[in-house]
Protein backbone atom coordinates (compact mmCIF):
# COMPACT_ATOMS: atom_id res chain seq x y z
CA UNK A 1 -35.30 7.03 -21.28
CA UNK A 2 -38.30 5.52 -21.93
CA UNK A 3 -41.58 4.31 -19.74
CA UNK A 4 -41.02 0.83 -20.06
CA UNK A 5 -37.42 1.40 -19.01
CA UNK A 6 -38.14 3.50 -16.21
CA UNK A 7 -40.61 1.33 -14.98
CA UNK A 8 -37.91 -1.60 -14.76
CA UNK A 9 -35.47 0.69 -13.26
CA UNK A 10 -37.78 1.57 -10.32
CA UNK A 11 -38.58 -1.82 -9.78
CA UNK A 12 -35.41 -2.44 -9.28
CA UNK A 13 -34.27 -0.01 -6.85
CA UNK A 14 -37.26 -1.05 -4.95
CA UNK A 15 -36.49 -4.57 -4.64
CA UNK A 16 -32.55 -4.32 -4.57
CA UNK A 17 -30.87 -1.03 -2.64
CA UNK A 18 -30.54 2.03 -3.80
CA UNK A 19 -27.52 3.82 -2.40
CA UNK A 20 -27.73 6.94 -3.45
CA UNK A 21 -30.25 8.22 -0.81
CA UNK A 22 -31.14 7.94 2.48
CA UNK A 23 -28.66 7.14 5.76
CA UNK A 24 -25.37 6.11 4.54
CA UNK A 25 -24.09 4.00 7.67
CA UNK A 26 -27.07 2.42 7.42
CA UNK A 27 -27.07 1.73 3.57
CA UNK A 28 -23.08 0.04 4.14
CA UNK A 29 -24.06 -2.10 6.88
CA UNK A 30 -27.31 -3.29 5.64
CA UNK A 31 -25.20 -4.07 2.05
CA UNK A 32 -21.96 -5.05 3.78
CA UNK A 33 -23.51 -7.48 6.75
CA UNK A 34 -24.76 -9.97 3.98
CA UNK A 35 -21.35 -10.33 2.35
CA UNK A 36 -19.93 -10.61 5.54
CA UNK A 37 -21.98 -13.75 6.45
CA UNK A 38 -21.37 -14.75 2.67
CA UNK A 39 -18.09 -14.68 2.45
CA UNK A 40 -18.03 -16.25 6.11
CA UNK A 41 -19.63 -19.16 4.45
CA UNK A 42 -17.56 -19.41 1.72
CA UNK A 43 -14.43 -19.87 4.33
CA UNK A 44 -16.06 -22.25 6.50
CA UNK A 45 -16.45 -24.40 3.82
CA UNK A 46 -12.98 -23.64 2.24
CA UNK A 47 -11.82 -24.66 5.86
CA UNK A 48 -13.62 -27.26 5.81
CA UNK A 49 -11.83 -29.07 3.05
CA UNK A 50 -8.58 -28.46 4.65
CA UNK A 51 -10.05 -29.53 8.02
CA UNK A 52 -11.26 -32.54 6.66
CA UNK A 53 -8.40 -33.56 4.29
CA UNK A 54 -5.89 -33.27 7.59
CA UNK A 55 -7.70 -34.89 9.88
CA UNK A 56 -9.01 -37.83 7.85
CA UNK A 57 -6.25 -37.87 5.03
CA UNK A 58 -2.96 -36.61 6.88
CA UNK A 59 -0.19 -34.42 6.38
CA UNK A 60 0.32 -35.53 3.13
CA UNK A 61 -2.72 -35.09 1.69
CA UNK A 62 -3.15 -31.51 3.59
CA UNK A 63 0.13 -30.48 1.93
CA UNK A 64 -1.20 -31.57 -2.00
CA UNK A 65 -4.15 -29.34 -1.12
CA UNK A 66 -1.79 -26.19 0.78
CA UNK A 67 0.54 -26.64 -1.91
CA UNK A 68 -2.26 -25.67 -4.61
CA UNK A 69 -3.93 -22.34 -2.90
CA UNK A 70 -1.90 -19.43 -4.36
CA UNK A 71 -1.77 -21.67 -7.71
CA UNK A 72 -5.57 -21.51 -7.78
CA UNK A 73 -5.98 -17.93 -6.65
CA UNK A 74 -3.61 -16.82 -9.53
CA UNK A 75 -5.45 -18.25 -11.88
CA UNK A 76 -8.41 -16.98 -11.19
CA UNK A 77 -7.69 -13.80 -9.66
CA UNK A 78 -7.54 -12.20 -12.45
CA UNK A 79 -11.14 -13.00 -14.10
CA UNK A 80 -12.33 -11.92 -10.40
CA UNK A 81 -10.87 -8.20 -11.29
CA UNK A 82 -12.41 -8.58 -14.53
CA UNK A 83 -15.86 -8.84 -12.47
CA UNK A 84 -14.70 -5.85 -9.95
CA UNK A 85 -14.60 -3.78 -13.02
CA UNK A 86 -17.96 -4.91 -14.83
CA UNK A 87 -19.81 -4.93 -10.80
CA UNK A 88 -18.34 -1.07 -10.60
CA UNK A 89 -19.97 -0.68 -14.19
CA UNK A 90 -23.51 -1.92 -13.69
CA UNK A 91 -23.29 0.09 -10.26
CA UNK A 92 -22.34 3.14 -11.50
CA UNK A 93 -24.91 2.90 -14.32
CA UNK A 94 -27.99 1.54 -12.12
CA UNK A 95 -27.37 4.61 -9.72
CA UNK A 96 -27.28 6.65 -12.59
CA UNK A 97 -30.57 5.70 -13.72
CA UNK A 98 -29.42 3.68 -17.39
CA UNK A 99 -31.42 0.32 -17.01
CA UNK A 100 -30.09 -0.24 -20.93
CA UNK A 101 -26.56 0.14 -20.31
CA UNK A 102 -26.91 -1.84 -17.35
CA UNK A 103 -28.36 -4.73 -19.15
CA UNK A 104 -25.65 -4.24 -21.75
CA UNK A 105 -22.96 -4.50 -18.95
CA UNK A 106 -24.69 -7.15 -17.57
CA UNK A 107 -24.92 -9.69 -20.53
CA UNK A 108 -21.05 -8.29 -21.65
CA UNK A 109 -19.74 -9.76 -18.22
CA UNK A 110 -21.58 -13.05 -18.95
CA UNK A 111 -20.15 -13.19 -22.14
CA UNK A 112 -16.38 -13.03 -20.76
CA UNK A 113 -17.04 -15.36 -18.17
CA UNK A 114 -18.12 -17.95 -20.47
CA UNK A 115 -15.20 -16.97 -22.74
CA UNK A 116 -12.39 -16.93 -20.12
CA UNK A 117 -13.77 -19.89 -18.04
CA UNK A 118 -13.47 -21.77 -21.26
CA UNK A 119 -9.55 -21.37 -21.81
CA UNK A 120 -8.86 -21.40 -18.56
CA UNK A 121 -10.21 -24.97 -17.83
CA UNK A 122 -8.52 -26.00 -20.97
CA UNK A 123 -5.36 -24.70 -20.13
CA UNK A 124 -5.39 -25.73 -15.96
CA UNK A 125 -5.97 -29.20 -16.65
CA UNK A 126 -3.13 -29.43 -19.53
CA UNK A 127 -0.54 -27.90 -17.47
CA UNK A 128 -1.27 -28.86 -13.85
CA UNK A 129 1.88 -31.03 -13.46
CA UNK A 130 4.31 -28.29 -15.25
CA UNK A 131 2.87 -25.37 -13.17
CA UNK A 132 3.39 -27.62 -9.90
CA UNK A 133 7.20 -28.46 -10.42
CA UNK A 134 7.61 -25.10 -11.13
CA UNK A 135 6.24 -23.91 -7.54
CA UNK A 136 8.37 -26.47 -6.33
CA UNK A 137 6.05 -28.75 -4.71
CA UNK A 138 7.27 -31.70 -2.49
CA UNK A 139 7.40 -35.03 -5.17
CA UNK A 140 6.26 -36.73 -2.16
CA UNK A 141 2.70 -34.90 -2.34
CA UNK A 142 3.11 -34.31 -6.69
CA UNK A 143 0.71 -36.80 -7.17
CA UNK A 144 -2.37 -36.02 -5.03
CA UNK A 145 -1.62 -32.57 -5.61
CA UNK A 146 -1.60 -32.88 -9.39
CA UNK A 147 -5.02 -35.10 -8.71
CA UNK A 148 -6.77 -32.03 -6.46
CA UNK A 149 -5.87 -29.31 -9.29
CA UNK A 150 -6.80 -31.12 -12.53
CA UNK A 151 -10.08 -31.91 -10.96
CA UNK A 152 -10.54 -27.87 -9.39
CA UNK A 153 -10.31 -26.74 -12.52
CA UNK A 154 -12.01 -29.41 -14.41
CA UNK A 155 -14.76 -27.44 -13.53
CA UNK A 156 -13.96 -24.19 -12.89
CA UNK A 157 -16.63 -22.49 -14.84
CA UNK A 158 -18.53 -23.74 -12.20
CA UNK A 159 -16.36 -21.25 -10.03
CA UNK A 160 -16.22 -18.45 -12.64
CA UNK A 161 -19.53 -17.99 -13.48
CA UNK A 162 -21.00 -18.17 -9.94
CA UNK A 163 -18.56 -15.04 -9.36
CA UNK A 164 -20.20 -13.43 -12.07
CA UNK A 165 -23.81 -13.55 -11.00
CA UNK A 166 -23.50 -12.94 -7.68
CA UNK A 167 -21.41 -9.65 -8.84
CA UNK A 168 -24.87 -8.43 -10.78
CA UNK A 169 -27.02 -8.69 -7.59
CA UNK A 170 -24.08 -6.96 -5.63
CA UNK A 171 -23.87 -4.62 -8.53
CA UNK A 172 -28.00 -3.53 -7.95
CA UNK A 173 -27.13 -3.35 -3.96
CA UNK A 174 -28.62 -7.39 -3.42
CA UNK A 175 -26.36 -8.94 -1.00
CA UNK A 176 -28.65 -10.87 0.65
CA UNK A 177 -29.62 -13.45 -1.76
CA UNK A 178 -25.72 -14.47 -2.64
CA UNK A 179 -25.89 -15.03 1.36
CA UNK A 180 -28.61 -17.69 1.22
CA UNK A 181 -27.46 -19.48 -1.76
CA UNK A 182 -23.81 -19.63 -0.28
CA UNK A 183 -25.22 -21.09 3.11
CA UNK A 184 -26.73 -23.78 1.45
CA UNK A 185 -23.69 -24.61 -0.85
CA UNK A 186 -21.77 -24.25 2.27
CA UNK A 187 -23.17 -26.78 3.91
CA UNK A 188 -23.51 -28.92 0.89
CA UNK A 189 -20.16 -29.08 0.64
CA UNK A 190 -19.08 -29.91 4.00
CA UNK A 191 -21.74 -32.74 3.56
CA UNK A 192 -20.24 -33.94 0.34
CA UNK A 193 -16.83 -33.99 1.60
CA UNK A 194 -17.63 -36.23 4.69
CA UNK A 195 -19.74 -39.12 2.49
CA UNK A 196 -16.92 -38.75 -0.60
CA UNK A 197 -13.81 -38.88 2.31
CA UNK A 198 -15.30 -40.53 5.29
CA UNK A 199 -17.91 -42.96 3.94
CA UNK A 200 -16.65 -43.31 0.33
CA UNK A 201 -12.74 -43.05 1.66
CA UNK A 202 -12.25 -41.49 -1.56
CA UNK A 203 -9.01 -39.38 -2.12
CA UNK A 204 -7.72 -36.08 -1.84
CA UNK A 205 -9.46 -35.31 -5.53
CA UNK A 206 -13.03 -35.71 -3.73
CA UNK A 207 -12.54 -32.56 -2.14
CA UNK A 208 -12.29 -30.98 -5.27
CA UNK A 209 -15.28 -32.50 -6.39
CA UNK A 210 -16.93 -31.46 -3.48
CA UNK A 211 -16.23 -27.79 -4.05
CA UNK A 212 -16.96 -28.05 -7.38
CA UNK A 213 -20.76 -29.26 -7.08
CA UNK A 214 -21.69 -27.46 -4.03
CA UNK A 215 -20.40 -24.26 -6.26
CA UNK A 216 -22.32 -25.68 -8.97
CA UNK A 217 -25.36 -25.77 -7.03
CA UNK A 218 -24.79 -21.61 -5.74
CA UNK A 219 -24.46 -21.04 -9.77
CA UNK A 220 -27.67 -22.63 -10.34
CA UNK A 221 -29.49 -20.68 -7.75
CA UNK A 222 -28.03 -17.16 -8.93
CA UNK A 223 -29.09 -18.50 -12.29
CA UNK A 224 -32.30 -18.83 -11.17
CA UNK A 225 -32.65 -15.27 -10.02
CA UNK A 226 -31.25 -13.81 -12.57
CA UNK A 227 -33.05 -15.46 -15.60
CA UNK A 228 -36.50 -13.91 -13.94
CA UNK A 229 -38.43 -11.59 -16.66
CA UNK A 230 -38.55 -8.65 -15.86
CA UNK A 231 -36.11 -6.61 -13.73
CA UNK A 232 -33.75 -4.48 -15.55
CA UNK A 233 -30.74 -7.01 -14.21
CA UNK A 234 -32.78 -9.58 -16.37
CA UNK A 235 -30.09 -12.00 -18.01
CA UNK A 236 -31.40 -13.15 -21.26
CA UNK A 237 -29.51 -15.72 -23.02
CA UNK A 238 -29.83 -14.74 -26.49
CA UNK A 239 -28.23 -11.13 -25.50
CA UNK A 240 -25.34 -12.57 -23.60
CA UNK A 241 -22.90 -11.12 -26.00
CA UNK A 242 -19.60 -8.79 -26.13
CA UNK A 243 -21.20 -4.98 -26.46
CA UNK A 244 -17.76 -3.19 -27.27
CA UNK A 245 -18.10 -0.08 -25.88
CA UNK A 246 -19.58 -1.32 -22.49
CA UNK A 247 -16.90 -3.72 -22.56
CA UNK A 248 -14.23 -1.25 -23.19
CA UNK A 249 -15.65 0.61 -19.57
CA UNK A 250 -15.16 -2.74 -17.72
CA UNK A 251 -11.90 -3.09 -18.98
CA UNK A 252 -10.89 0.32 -18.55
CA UNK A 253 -11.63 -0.06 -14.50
CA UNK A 254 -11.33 -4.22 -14.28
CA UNK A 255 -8.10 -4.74 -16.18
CA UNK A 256 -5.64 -2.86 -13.60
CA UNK A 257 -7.80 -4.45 -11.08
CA UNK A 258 -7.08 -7.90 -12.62
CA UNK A 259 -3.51 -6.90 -13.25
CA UNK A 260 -3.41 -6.22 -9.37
CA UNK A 261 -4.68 -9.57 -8.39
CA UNK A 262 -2.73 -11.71 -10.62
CA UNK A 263 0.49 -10.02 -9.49
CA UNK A 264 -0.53 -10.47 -5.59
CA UNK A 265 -1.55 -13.84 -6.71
CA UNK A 266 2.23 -14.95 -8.58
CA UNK A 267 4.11 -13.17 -5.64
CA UNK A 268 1.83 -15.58 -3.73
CA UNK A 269 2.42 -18.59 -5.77
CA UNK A 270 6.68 -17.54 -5.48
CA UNK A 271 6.12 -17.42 -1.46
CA UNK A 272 4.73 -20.58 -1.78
CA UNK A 273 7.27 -22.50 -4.21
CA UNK A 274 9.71 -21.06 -1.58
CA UNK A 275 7.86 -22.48 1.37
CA UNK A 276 7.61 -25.70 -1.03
CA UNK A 277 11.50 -25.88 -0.34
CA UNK A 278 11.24 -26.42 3.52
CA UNK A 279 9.56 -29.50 3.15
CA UNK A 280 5.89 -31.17 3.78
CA UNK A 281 5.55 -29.65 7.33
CA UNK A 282 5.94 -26.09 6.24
CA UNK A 283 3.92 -26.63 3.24
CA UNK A 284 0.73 -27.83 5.30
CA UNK A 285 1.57 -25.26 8.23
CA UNK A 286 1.68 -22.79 5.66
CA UNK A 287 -2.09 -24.16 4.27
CA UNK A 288 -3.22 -24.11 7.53
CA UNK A 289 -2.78 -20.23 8.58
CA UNK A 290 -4.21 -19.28 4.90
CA UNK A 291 -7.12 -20.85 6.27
CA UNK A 292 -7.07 -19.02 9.45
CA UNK A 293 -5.97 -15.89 7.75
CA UNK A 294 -8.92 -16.02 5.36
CA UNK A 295 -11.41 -15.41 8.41
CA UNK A 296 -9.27 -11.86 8.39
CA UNK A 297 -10.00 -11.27 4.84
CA UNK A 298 -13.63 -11.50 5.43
CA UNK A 299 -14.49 -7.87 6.82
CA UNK A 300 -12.15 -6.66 4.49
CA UNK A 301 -13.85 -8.09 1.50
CA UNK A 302 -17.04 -7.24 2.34
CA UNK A 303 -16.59 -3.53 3.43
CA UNK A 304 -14.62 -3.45 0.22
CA UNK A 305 -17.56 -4.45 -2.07
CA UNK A 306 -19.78 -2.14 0.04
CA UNK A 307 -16.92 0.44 -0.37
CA UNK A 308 -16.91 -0.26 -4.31
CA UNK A 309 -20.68 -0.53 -4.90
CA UNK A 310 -21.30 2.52 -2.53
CA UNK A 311 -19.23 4.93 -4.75
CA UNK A 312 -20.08 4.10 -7.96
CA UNK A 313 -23.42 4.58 -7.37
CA UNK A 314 -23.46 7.52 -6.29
CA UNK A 315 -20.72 8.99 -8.25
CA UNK A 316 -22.97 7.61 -11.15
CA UNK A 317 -25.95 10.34 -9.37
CA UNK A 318 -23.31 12.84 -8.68
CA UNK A 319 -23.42 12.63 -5.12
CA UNK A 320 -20.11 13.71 -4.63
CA UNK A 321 -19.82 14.38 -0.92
CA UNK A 322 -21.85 10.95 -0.20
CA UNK A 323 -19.55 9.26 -1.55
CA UNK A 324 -16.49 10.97 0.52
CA UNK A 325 -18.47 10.22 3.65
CA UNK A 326 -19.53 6.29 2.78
CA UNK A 327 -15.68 5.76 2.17
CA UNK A 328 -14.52 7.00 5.14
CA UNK A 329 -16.97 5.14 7.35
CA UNK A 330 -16.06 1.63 5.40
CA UNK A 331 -12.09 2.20 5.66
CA UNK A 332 -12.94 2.73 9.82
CA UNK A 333 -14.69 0.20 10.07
CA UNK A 334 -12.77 -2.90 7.90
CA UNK A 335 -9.55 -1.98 9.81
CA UNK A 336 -10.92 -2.01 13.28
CA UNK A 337 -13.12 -5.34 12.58
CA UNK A 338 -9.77 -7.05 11.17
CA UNK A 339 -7.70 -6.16 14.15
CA UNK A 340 -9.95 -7.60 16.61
CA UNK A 341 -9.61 -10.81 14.50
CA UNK A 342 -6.21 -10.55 14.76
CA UNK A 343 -6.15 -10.00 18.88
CA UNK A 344 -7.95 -13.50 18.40
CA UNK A 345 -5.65 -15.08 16.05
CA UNK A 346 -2.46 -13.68 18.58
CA UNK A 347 -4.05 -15.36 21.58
CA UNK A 348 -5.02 -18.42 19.91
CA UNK A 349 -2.44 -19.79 17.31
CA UNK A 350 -1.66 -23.01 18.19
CA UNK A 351 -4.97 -24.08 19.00
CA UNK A 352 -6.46 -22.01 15.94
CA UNK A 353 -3.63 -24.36 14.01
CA UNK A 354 -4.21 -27.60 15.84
CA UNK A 355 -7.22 -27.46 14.39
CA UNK A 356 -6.13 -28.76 10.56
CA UNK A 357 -2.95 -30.70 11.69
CA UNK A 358 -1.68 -31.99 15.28
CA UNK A 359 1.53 -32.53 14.20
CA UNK A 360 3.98 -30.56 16.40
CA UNK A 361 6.31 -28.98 14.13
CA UNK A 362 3.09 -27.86 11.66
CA UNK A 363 1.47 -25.78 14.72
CA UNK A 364 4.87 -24.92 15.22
CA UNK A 365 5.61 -23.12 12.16
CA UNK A 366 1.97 -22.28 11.69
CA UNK A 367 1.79 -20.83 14.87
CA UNK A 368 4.76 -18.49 13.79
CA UNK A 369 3.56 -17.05 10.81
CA UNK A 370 0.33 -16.41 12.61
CA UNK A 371 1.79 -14.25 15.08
CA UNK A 372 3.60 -12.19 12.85
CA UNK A 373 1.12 -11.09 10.66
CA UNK A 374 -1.82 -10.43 13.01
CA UNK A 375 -0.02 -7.72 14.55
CA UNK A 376 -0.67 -5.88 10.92
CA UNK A 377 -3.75 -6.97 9.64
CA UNK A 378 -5.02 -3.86 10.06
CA UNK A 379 -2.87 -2.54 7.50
CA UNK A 380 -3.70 -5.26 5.13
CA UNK A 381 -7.47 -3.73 5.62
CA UNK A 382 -6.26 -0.28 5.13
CA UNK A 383 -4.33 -0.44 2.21
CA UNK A 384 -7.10 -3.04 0.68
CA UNK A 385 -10.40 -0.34 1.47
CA UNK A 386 -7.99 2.65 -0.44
CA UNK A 387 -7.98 0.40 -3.26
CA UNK A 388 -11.74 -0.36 -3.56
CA UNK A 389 -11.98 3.34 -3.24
CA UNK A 390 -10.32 3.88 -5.98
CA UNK A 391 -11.48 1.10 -8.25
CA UNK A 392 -15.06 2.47 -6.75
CA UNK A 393 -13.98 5.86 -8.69
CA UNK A 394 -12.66 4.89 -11.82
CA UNK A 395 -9.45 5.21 -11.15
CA UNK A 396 -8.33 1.49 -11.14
CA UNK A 397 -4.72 2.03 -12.29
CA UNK A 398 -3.61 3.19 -8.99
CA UNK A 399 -4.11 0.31 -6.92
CA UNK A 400 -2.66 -1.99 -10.18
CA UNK A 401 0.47 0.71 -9.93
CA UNK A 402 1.11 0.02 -5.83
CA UNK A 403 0.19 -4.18 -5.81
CA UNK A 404 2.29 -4.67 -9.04
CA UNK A 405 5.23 -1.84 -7.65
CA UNK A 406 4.70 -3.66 -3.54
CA UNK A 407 3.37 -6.10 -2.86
CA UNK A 408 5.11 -7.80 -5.80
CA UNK A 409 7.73 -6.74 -7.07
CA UNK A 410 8.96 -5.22 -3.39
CA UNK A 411 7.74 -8.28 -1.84
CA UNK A 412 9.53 -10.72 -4.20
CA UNK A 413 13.22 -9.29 -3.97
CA UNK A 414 12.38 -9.26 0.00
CA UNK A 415 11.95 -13.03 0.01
CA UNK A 416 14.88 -13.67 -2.65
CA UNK A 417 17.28 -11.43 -0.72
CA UNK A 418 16.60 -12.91 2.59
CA UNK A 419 16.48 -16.70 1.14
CA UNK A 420 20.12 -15.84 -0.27
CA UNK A 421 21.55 -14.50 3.03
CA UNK A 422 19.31 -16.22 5.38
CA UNK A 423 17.55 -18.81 4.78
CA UNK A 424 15.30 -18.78 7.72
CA UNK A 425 11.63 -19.26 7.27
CA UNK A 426 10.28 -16.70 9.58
CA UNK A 427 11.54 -14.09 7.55
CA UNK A 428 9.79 -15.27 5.08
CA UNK A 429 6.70 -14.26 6.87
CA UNK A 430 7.84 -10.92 7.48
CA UNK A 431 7.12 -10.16 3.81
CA UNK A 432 4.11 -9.87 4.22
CA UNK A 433 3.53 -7.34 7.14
CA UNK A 434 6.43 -5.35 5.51
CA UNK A 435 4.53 -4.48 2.36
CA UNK A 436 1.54 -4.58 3.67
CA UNK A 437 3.63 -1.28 5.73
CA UNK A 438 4.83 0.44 3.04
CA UNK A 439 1.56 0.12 0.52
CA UNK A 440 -0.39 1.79 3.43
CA UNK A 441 1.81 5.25 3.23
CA UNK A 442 1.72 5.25 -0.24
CA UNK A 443 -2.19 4.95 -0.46
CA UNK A 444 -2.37 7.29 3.03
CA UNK A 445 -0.07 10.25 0.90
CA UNK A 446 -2.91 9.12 -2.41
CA UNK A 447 -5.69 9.18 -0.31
CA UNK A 448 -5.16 12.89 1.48
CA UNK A 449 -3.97 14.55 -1.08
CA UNK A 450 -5.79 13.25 -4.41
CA UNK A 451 -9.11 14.53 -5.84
CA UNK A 452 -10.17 10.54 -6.37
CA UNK A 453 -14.23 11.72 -6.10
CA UNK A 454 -13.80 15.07 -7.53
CA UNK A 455 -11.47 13.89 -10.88
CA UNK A 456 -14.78 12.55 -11.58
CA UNK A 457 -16.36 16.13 -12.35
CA UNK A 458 -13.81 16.17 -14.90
CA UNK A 459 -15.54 17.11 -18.15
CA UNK A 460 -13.17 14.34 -19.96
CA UNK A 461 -14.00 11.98 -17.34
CA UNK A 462 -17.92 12.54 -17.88
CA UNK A 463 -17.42 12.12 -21.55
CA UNK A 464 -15.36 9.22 -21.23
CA UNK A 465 -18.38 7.97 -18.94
CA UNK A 466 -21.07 8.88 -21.35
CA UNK A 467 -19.64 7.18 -24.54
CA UNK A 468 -19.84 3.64 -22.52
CA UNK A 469 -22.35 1.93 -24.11
């Protein structure tokens, strides 16, 4: 390595965090905390779209928007496990000490972001109305719903790229930047929706436009960042290119993480085209607890990327037993933060509900679903942290094995058998603590009994790691 190289690496381990030594409680809760008050952000203002919509647009229009959530996730999801594997590449390089391959892995991600943001605009706003009939939304709420999507993904990239540079300062161990952007998006959008909605009594499509610019604006500021001289994160735009052996390590690790999402994501989009069937209440009580539910999600994201980023890092120094330690502490921790939201979520359903919709029958049923899940969430927590682990490791093909084996395929003929002989909604619900069940023993029996930080060691494994630039 040379001086000038070196020189950028230190500098950046001074200004970003350097995992690899000192306390390791300390290191995940410094890194986690700012995610966590990211990604709390980033569902306030997702709630507050769906807050706004039903209380100044109605049922109706809260349904269009419901009805288009696991839709949206799907297609997305997987370009987010596309990033999981190029943010566990830079990680594992930067703790390592390679500031060239992490440029290289930095400017590769760019480069398929720009790529896959590309077609998939193109090919959301072509086939918004096929993709909606075939979820089976209401035609009642077709139109406003078809009017929300085409606009969400009219600008997308917006979305897509914002993803991707906020996963390089993760990567380097900078949460707490992403945090300060996202607050002011945050409130940007909640701003924009009340003047498009309540001044400009605008539609249902506003609040996609809404999301859209205040994203736009968080994209901007990463941009910002990022583009500095200097720092061996630098982005430079004439290197934003493919590098194919980098690319084939993000791949290796973010391709069965992207397989993983997008098959959570279409079992998602099937619960939801069989929610679609009950009717307009159900969809928007349904769009209301994902809301709620996504407050759950946000210890368990953010212990996950701390989980992720931890690992890599120091499996990139060789600091084998580290790494053992930092996991255990994050898997404690996400599941016992999780639960406590759900004690809150039991005790407060309807009112958490009543909050989107006061229609009756929607806190009814949204209510319902509420209280059967939160009993479990910390197994949702559990069997998510195992999985960061794991992707945090190199070994991303055993979480893509369990999602696409569980908590779709399992899940799926759940919900089909029970629709044939059943028919009740509520069991519906139960799919989801149910797999949520049976993932968690699989990835206990992985967990105690694999050598996840020690396969590492491998000679064919360092080799393999060696030969990614």
């Amino acid at each position: 390595m040379d001086n000038v190289n070196t020189k950028k690496l230190n500098k950046a381990k001074a200004t970003t965090r350097d995992m690899t030594k000192g306390g390791i409680y300390k290191h995940m809760l410094a890194f986690a905390l700012p995610i966590l008050g990211s990604q709390l952000f980033q569902q306030l203002y997702n709630t507050a779209d769906a807050f706004i919509v039903g209380r100044l647009l109605g049922t109706e229009a809260l349904a269009a928007v419901s009805s288009s959530g696991p839709l949206i996730h799907l297609m997305i999801s997987f370009l987010v496990g596309i990033s999981m594997g190029a943010s566990t590449t830079i990680a594992r390089y930067f703790g390592a000490g390679d500031p060239d391959k992490v440029s290289k892995a930095i400017h590769t991600n760019l480069a398929f972001g720009l790529i896959s943001s590309l077609i998939l605009t193109v090919f959301g706003v072509i086939f918004t109305p096929n993709i909606l009939r075939w979820i089976n939304t209401d035609p009642q709420v077709m139109p406003l719903a078809t009017q929300y999507f085409r606009l969400y993904f009219a600008g997308i990239s917006t979305i897509v790229m914002y993803n991707m540079t906020k996963g390089i300062m993760n990567a380097v161990g900078d949460s707490r930047r992403p945090l300060f952007y996202l607050i002011y998006s945050s409130v940007f959008n909640v701003v924009l929706d009340i003047v498009f909605i309540a001044v400009f009594n605008w539609g249902v499509w506003s609040a996609a436009l809404a999301t859209v610019i205040s994203q736009a604006s968080a994209l901007v500021l990463c941009l910002f960042h990022v583009l500095k001289k200097g720092h061996v994160y630098s982005v430079y735009i004439r290197r934003i290119r493919i590098h194919k052996g980098i690319f084939g390590e993000i791949v290796r690790i973010g391709l069965p993480a992207g397989v993983a999402n997008s098959v959570i994501g279409l079992a998602n989009v099937v619960v939801q085209s069989q929610i679609n069937t009950f009717g307009m209440m159900a969809m928007a009580a349904y769009g209301a607890h994902s809301k709620i539910e996504g407050f759950v999600f946000l210890p368990v994201m953010s212990f996950n990327l701390a989980i992720s980023t931890f690992i890599s890092q120091n499996l990139g120094a060789k600091e084998y037993e580290r790494a053992k330690k930092g996991a255990r502490f994050g898997i404690v921790l996400a599941m016992v933060i999780s639960q406590v939201i759900g004690v809150v979520v039991l005790l407060w359903a309807e009112q958490l509900v009543g909050l989107f919709d006061s229609n009756p029958e929607v806190i009814r049923l949204g209510a319902l679903q509420a209280r059967t899940l939160a009993r479990f969430y910390f197994l949702l927590s559990f069997s998510h942290a195992i999985a960061s682990v794991c992707r945090g490791a190199g070994k991303a093909f055993v979480p893509m094995l369990v999602m696409l084996s569980v908590w779709c395929l399992a899940r799926l003929a759940y919900i089909y058998s029970i629709m044939h002989f059943v028919g009740d909604i509520s069991y519906i619900y139960w799919a989801y603590p149910i797999t949520w069940l049976i993932s968690s023993i699989i990835y206990l029996i992985y967990y105690l009994r694999s050598d996840w930080v020690h396969g590492f060691e491998h000679p064919k494994r360092k080799e393999l790691f060696s030969k990614g630039a």
